[in-house]
Protein backbone atom coordinates (compact mmCIF):
# COMPACT_ATOMS: atom_id res chain seq x y z
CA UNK A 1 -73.14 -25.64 -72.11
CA UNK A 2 -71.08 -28.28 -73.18
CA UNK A 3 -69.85 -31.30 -70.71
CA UNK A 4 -66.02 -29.78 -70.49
CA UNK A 5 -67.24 -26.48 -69.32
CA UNK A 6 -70.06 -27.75 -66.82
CA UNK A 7 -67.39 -30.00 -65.38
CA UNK A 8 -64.97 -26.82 -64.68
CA UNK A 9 -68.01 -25.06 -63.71
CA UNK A 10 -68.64 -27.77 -60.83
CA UNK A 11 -65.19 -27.94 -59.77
CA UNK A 12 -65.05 -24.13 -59.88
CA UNK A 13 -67.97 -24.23 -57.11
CA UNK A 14 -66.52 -26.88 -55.32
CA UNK A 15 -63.20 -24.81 -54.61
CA UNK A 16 -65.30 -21.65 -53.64
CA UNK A 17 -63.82 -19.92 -56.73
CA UNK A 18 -66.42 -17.49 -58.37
CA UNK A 19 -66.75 -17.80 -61.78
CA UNK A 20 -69.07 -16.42 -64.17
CA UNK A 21 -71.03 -18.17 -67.21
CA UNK A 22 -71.33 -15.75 -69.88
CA UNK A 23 -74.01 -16.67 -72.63
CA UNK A 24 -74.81 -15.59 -75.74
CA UNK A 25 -78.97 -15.79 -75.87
CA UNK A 26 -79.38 -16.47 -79.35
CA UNK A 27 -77.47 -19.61 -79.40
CA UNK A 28 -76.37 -20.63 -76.46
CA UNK A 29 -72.45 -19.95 -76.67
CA UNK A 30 -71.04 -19.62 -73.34
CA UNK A 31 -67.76 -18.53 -71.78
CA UNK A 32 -66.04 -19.36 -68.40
CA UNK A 33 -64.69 -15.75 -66.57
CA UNK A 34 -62.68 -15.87 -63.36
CA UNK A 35 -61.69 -13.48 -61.21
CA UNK A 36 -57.65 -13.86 -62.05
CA UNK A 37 -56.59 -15.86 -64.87
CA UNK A 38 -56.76 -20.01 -64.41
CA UNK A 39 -55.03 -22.45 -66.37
CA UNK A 40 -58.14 -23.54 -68.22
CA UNK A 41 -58.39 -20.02 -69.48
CA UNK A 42 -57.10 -18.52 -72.78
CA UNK A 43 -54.75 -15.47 -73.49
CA UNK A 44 -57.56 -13.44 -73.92
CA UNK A 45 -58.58 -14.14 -70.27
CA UNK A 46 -61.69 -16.57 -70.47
CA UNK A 47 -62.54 -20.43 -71.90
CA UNK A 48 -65.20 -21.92 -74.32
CA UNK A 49 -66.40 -21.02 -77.58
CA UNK A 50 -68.13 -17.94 -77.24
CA UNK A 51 -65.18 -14.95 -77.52
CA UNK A 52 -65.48 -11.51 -75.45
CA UNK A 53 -64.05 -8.70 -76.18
CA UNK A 54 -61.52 -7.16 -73.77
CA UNK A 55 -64.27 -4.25 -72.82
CA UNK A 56 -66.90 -7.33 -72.12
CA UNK A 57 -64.28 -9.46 -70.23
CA UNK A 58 -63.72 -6.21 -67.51
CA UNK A 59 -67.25 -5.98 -67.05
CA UNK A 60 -67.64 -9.53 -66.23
CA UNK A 61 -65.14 -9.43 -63.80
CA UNK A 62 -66.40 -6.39 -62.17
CA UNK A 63 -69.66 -7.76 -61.96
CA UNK A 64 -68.62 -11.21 -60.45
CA UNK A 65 -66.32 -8.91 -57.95
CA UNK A 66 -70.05 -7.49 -56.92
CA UNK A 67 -71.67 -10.55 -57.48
CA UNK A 68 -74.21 -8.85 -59.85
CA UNK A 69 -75.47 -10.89 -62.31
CA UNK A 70 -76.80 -9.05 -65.15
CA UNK A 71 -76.73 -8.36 -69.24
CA UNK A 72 -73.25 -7.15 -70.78
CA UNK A 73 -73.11 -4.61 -73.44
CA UNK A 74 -72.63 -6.51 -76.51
CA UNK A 75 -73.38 -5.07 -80.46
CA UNK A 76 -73.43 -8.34 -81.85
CA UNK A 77 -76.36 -10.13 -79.98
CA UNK A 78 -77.33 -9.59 -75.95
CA UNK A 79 -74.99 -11.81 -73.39
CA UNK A 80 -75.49 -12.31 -70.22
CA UNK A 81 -73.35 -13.03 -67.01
CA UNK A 82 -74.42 -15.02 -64.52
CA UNK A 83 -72.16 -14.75 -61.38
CA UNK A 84 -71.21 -18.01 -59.18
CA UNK A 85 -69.80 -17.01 -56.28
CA UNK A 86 -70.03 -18.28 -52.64
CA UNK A 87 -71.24 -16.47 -49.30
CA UNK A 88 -69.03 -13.43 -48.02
CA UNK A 89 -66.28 -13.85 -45.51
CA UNK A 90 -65.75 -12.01 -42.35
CA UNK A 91 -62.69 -11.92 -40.88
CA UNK A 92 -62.20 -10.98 -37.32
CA UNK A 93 -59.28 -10.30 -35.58
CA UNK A 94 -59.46 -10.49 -31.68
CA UNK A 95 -61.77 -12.58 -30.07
CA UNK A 96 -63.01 -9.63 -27.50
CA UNK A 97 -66.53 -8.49 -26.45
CA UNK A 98 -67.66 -6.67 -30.12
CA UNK A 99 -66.37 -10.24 -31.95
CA UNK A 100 -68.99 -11.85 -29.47
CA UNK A 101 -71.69 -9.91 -31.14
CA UNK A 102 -70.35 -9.23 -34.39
CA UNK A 103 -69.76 -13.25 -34.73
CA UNK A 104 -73.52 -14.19 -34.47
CA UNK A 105 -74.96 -10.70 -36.17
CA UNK A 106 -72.65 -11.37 -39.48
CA UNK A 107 -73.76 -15.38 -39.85
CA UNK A 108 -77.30 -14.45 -39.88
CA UNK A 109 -76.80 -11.67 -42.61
CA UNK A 110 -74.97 -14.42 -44.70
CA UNK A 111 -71.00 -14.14 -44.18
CA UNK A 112 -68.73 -17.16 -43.32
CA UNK A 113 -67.38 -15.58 -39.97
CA UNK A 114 -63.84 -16.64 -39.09
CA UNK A 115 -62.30 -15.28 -35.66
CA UNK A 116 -58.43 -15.25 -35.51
CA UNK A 117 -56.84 -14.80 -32.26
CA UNK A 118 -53.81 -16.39 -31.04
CA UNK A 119 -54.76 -15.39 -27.52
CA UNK A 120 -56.34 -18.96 -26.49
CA UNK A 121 -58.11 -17.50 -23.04
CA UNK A 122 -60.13 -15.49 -25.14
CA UNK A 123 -60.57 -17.53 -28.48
CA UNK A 124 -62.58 -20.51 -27.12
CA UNK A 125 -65.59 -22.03 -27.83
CA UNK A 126 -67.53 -20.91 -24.65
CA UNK A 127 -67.20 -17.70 -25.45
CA UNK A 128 -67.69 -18.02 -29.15
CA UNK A 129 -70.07 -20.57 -30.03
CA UNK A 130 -70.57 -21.54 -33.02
CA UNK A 131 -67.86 -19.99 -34.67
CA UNK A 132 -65.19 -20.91 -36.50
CA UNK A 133 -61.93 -19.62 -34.43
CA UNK A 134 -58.08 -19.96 -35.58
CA UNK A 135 -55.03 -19.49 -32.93
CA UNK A 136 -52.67 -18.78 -35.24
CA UNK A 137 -50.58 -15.64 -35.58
CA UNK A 138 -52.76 -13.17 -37.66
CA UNK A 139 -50.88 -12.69 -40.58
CA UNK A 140 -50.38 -16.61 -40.53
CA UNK A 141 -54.06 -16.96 -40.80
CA UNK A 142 -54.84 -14.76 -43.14
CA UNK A 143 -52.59 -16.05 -46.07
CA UNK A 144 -53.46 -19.68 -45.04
CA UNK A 145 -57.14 -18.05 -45.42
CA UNK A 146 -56.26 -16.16 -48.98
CA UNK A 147 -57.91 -13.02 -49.12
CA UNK A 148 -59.94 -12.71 -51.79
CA UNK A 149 -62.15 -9.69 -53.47
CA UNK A 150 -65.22 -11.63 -51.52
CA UNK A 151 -63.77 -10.97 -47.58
CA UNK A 152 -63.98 -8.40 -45.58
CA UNK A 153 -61.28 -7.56 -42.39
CA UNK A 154 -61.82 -6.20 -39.16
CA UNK A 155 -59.63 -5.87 -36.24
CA UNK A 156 -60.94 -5.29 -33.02
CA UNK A 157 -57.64 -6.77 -30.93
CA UNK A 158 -56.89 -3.25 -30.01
CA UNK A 159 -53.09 -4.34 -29.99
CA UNK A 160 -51.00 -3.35 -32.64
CA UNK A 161 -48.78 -7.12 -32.43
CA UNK A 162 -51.74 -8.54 -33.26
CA UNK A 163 -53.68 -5.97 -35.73
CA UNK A 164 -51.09 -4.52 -37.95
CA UNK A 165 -49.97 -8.38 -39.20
CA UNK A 166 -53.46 -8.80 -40.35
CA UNK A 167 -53.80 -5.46 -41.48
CA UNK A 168 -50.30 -6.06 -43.72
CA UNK A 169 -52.03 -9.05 -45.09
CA UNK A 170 -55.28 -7.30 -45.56
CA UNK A 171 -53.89 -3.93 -47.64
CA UNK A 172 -51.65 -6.42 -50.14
CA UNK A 173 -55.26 -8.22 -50.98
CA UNK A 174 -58.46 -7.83 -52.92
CA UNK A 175 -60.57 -7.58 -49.41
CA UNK A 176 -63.92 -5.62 -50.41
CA UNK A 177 -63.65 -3.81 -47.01
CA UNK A 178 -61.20 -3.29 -44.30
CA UNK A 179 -61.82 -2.05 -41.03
CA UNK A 180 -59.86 -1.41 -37.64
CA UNK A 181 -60.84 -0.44 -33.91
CA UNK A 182 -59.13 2.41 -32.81
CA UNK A 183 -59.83 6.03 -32.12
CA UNK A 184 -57.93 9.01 -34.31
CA UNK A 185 -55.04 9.31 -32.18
CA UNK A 186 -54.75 5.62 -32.20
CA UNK A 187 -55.65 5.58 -36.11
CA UNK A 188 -52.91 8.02 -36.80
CA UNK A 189 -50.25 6.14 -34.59
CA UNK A 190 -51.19 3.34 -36.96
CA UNK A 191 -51.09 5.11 -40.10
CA UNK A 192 -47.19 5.86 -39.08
CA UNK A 193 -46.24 2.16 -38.45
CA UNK A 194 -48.24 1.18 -41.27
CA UNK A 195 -46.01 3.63 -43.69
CA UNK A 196 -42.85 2.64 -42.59
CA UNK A 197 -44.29 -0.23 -43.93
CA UNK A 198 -44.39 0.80 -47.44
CA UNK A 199 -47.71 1.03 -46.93
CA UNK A 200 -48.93 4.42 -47.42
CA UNK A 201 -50.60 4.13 -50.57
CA UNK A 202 -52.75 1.98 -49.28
CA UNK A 203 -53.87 2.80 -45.56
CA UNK A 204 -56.89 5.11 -46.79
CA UNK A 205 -58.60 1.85 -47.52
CA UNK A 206 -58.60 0.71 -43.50
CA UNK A 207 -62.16 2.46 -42.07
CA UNK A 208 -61.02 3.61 -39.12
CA UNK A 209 -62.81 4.56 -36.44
CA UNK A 210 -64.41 1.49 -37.39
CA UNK A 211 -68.23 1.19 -38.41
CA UNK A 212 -70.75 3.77 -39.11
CA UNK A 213 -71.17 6.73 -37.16
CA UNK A 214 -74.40 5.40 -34.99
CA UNK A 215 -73.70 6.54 -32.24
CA UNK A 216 -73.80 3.79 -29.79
CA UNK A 217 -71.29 2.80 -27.87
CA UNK A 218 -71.78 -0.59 -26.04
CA UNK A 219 -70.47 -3.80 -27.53
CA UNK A 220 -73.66 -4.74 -29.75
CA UNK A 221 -73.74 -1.36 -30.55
CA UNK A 222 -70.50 -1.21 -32.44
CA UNK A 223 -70.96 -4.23 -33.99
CA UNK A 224 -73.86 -3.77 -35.23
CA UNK A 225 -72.59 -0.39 -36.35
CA UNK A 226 -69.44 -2.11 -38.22
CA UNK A 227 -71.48 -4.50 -40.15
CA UNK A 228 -73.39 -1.97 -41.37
CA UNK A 229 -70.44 -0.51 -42.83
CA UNK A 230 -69.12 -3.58 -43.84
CA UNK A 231 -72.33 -4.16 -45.97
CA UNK A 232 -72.68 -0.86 -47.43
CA UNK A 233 -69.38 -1.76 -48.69
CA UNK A 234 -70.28 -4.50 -50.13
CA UNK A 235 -73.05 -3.49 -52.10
CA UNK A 236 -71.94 0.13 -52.76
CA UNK A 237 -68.29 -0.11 -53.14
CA UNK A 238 -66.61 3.16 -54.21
């Protein structure tokens, strides 16, 4: 890899931006393959010397959206991607009893856990410790956030002035996985507000009831439930 490219490559870590290194095996060729196109990239979507073919560029992409590294089909010698990307996010909306035991359960399996309520009796330290909290309006957060293909939402606020910002925020991104606390009836009353949105399209992509069907129903229970979900999604997206 030449110095140029390693020097991208570093910076590219240092932001949190994943990037993939495609190389070609039998010389050592290598390409630079973001998610969205960067500056550094050329019109054909990628930098360095070693040039991919549209077919090899959407695999890369959908394997560094996975964060799969792995061999690309290739007729003119074998290439292989190898994905750079940095630990999952979890989002949280509503810093209420599930958050408490979602927070903790999600930073052992590996996520980033951010908590975003602006309700500062419930987001504080003593009750979340440990955990990185932000008071700002929802929707505020999130885009200060950016909401990429590597995060995942949930809302657990329970109160639509505080959900359906995020969830706004949440439907217009790449988020791998979006999820909301809420019975049917309260899932369908959301649906409506959400499509007078202009948001129909895309509510199908909230999992609501939240979490896998477990059957529990304490606190733990449903969190542990949700980030079940949250990783199936994440490692067997549809």
């Amino acid at each position: 890899m030449k110095a140029a490219m390693f020097e991208q490559l570093l910076a590219d870590r240092r932001a949190k931006r994943p990037v993939a290194v495609v190389t070609r095996l039998a010389d050592g060729e290598a390409a630079l393959v973001h998610e969205e196109e960067s500056a550094n990239e050329n019109q054909d979507g990628f930098s360095g010397a070693l040039a991919l073919t549209p077919e090899q560029l959407a695999e890369t992409r959908q394997r560094l959206r996975a964060n799969r590294s792995g061999a690309l089909a290739s007729a003119d010698g074998a290439l292989f991607a190898r994905c750079h990307v940095g630990a999952p996010r979890l989002v949280i909306v509503g810093a209420v009893h599930i958050a408490q035991a979602l927070a903790p359960m999600a930073a052992i399996a590996g996520f980033e856990v951010i908590v975003v309520d602006p309700r500062r009796a419930f987001a504080t330290p003593q009750r979340l410790p440990g955990v990185s909290v932000m008071t700002e309006w929802p929707d505020e957060a999130l885009e200060r956030l950016g909401i990429d293909a590597q995060t995942a939402v949930v809302t657990l606020s329970h109160d639509p002035k505080l959900d359906d910002p995020a969830l706004i925020v949440a439907l217009h991104s790449d988020a791998f996985y979006i999820g909301s606390l809420g019975s049917t009836r309260t899932h369908a009353k959301r649906v409506a507000r959400l499509s007078e949105a202009g948001l129909e399209n895309a509510v199908p992509r909230i999992h609501s009831p939240v979490g896998l069907d477990l059957g529990g129903r304490a606190p733990a229970e449903i969190a542990v439930a949700i980030l079940a979900e949250v990783v199936q999604a994440r490692h067997r997206p549809t």
